[in-house]
C-alpha atoms as a PDB file:
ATOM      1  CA  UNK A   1      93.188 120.301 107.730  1.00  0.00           C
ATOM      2  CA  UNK A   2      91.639 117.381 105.662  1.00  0.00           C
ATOM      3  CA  UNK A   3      93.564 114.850 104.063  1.00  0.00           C
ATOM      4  CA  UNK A   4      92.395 113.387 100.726  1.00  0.00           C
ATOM      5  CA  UNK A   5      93.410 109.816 100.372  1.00  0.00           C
ATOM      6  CA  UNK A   6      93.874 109.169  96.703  1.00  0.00           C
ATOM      7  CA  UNK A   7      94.822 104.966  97.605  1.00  0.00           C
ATOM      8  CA  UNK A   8      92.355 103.551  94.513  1.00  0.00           C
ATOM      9  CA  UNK A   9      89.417 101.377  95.924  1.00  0.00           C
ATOM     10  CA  UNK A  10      87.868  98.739  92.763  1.00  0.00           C
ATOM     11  CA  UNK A  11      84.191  98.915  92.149  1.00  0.00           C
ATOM     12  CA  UNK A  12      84.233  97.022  88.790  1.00  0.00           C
ATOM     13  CA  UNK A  13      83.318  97.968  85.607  1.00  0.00           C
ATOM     14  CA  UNK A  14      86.928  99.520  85.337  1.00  0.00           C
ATOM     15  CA  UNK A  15      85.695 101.949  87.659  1.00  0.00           C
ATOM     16  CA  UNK A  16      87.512 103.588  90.731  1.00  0.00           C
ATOM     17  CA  UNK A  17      86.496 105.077  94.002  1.00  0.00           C
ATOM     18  CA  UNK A  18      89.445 107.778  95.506  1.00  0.00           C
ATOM     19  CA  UNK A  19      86.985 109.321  97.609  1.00  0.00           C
ATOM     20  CA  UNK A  20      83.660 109.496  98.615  1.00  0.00           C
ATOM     21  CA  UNK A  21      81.404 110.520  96.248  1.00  0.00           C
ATOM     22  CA  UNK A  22      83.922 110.154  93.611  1.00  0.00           C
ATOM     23  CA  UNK A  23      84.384 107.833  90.604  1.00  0.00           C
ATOM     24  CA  UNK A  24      86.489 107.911  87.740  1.00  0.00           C
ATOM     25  CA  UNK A  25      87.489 105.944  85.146  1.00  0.00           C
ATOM     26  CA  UNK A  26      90.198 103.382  86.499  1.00  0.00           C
ATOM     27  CA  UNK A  27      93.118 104.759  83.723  1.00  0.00           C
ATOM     28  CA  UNK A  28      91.688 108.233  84.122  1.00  0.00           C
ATOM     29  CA  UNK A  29      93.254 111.326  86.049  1.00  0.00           C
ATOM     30  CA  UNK A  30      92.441 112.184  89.393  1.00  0.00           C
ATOM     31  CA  UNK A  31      90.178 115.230  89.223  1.00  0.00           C
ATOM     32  CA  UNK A  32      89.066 117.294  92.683  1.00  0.00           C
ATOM     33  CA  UNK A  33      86.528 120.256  92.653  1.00  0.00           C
ATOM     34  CA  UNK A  34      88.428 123.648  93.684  1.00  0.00           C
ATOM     35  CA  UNK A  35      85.723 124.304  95.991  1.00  0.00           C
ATOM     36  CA  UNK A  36      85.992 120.908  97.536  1.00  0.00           C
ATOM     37  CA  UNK A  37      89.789 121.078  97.626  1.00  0.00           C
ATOM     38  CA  UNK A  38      90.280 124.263  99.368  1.00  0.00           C
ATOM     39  CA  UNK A  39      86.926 123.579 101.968  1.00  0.00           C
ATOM     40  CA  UNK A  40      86.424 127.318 102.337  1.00  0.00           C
ATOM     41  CA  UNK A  41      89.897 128.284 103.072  1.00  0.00           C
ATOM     42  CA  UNK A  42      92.295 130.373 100.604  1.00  0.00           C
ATOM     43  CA  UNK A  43      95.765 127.732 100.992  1.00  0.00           C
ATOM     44  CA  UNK A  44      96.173 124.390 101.068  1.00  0.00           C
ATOM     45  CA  UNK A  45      98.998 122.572 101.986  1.00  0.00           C
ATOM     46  CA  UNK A  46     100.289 119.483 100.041  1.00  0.00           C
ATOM     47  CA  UNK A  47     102.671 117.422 101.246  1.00  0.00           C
ATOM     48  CA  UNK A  48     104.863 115.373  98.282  1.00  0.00           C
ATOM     49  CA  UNK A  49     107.506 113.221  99.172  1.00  0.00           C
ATOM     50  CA  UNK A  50     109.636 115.120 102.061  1.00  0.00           C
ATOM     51  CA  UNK A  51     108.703 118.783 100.705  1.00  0.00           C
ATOM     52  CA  UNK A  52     105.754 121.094 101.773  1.00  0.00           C
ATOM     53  CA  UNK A  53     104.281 122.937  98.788  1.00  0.00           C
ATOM     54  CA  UNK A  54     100.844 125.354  99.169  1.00  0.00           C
ATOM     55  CA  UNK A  55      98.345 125.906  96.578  1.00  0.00           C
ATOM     56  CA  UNK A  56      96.822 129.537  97.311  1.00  0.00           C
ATOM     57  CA  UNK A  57      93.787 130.978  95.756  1.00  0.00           C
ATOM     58  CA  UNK A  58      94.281 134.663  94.172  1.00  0.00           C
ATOM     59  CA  UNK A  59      91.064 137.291  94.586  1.00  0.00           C
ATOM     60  CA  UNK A  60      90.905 136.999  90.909  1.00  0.00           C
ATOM     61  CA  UNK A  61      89.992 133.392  91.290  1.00  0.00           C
ATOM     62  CA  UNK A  62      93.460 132.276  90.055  1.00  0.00           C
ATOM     63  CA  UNK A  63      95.363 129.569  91.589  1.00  0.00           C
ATOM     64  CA  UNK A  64      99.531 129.325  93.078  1.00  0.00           C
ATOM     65  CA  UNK A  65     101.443 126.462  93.743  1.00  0.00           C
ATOM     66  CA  UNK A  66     104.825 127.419  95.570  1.00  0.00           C
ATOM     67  CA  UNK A  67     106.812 125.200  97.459  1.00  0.00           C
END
């Protein structure tokens, strides 16, 4: 499984590097591409704090966050 460090990295111009390839406004949400998020696999497992949730991808594209 990939992790996807979301630990802010300055660039300037009040602009923000969470990943590679990815730059966003400093005071703006995070935003991740489904596609890039799941990686070719249908669940994904977040971990948050001590609990486990998974995001699942439906057939009909839809998406399932249960913990």
């Amino acid at each position: 499984m990939h992790a996807i460090s979301t630990a802010p990295e300055r660039v300037g111009d009040n602009t923000t590097v969470r990943s590679p390839g990815m730059r966003v406004a400093a005071d703006a949400p995070i935003s991740f591409d489904s596609g890039r998020l799941f990686n070719g696999a249908q669940v994904v497992r977040i971990n948050h704090g001590d609990q486990e949730y998974r995001l699942r991808q439906t057939r009909n594209g839809k998406l399932i966050l249960t913990k």
